[in-house]
C-alpha atoms as a PDB file:
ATOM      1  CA  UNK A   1       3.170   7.156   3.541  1.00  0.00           C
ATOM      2  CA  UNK A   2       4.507   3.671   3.716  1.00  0.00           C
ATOM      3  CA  UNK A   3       4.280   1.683   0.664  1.00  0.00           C
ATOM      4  CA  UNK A   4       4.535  -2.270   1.028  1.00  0.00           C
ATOM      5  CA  UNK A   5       6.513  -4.180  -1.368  1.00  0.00           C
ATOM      6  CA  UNK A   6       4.124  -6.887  -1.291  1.00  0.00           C
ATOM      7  CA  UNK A   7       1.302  -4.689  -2.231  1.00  0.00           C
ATOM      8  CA  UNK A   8       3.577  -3.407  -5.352  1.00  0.00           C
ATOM      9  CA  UNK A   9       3.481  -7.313  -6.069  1.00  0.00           C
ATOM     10  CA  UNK A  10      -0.337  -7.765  -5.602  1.00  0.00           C
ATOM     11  CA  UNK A  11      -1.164  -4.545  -7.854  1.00  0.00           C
ATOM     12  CA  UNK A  12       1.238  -5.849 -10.527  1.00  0.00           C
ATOM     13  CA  UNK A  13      -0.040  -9.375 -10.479  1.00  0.00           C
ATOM     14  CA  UNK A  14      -3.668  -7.408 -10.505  1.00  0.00           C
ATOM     15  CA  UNK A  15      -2.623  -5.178 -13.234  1.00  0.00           C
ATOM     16  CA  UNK A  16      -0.848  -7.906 -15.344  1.00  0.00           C
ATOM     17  CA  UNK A  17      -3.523 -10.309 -15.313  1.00  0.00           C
ATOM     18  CA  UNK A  18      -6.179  -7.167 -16.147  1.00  0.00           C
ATOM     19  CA  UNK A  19      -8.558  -8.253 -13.119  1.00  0.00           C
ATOM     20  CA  UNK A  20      -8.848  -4.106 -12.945  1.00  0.00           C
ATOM     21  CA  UNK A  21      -7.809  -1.967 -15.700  1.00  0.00           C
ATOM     22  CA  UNK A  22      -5.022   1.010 -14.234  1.00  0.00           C
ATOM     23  CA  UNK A  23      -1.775   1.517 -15.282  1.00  0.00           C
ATOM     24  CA  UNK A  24       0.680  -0.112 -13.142  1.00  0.00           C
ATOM     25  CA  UNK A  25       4.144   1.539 -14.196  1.00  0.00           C
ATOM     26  CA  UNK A  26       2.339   4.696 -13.746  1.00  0.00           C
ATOM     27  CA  UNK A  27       1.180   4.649 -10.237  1.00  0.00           C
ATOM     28  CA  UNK A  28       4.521   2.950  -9.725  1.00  0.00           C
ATOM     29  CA  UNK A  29       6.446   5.881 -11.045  1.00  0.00           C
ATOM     30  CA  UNK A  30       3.791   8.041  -8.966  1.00  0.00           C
ATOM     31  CA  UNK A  31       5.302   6.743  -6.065  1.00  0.00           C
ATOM     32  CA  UNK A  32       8.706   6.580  -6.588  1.00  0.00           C
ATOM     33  CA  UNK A  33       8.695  10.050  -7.687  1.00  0.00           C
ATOM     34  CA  UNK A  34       6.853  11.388  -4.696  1.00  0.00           C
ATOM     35  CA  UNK A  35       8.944  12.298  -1.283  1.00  0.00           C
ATOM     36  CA  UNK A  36       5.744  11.902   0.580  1.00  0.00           C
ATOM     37  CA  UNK A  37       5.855   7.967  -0.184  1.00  0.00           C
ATOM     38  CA  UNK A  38       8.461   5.315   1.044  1.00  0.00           C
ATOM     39  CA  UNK A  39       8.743   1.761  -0.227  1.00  0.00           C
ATOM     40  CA  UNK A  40       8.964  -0.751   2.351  1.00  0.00           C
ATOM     41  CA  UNK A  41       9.860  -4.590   3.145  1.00  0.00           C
ATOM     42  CA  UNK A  42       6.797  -6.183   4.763  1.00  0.00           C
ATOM     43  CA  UNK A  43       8.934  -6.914   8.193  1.00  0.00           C
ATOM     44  CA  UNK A  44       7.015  -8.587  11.424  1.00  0.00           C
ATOM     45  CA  UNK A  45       6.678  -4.959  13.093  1.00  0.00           C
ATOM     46  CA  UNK A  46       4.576  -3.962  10.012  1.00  0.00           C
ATOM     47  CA  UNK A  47       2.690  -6.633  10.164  1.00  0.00           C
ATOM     48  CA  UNK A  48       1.835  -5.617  13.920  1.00  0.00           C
ATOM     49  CA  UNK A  49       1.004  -2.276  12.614  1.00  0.00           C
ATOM     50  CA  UNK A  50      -1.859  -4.098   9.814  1.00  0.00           C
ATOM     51  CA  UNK A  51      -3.201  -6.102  12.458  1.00  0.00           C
ATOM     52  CA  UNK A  52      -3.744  -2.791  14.904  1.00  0.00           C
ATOM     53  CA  UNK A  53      -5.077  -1.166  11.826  1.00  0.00           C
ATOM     54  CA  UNK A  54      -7.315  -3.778  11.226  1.00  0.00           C
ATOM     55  CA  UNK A  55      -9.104  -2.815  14.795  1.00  0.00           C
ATOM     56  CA  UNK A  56      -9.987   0.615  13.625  1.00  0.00           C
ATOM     57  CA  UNK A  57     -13.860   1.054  12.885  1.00  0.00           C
ATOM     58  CA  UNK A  58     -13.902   4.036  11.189  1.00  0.00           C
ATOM     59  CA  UNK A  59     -10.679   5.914   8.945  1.00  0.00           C
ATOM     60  CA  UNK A  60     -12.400   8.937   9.512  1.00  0.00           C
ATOM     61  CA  UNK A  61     -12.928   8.372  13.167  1.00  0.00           C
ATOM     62  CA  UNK A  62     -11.765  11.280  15.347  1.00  0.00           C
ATOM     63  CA  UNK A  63      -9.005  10.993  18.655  1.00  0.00           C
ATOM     64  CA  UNK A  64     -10.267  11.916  21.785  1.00  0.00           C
END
C-alpha cells in the first residue's frame, strides 16, 4: 500500500494540533515497520491515480 508523504504531513498537523485524538508516532512507526506499506513523494502520476480514484462509486464495488 502506498503511503503519501503529504498525508504523513496532514495526520501530523491533525495529530499535533489534537483536531482527533490518535497517536501519530505510532501509526507512523506502524507503517514504517510494515513491508506491506511504502512511503511515497506525491509526484504528478499519483496525482492521476487520486483523481481516477476519485471516479470510483463504490470501494467495495466488484470488476466485471
Amino acid at each position: 500500500m502506498l503511503v503519501l508523504t503529504i498525508v504523513l504531513a496532514e495526520a501530523l498537523d491533525i495529530a499535533e494540533k489534537e483536531r482527533v485524538a490518535f497517536d501519530f508516532e505510532a501509526v507512523y512507526q506502524k507503517i514504517v515497520g510494515e513491508p506491506e506499506f511504502e512511503i511515497v513523494g506525491f509526484s504528478p502520476e499519483i496525482f492521476d491515480e487520486v483523481v481516477r480514484l476519485k471516479n470510483v462509486k463504490e470501494i467495495h464495488e466488484k470488476g466485471d
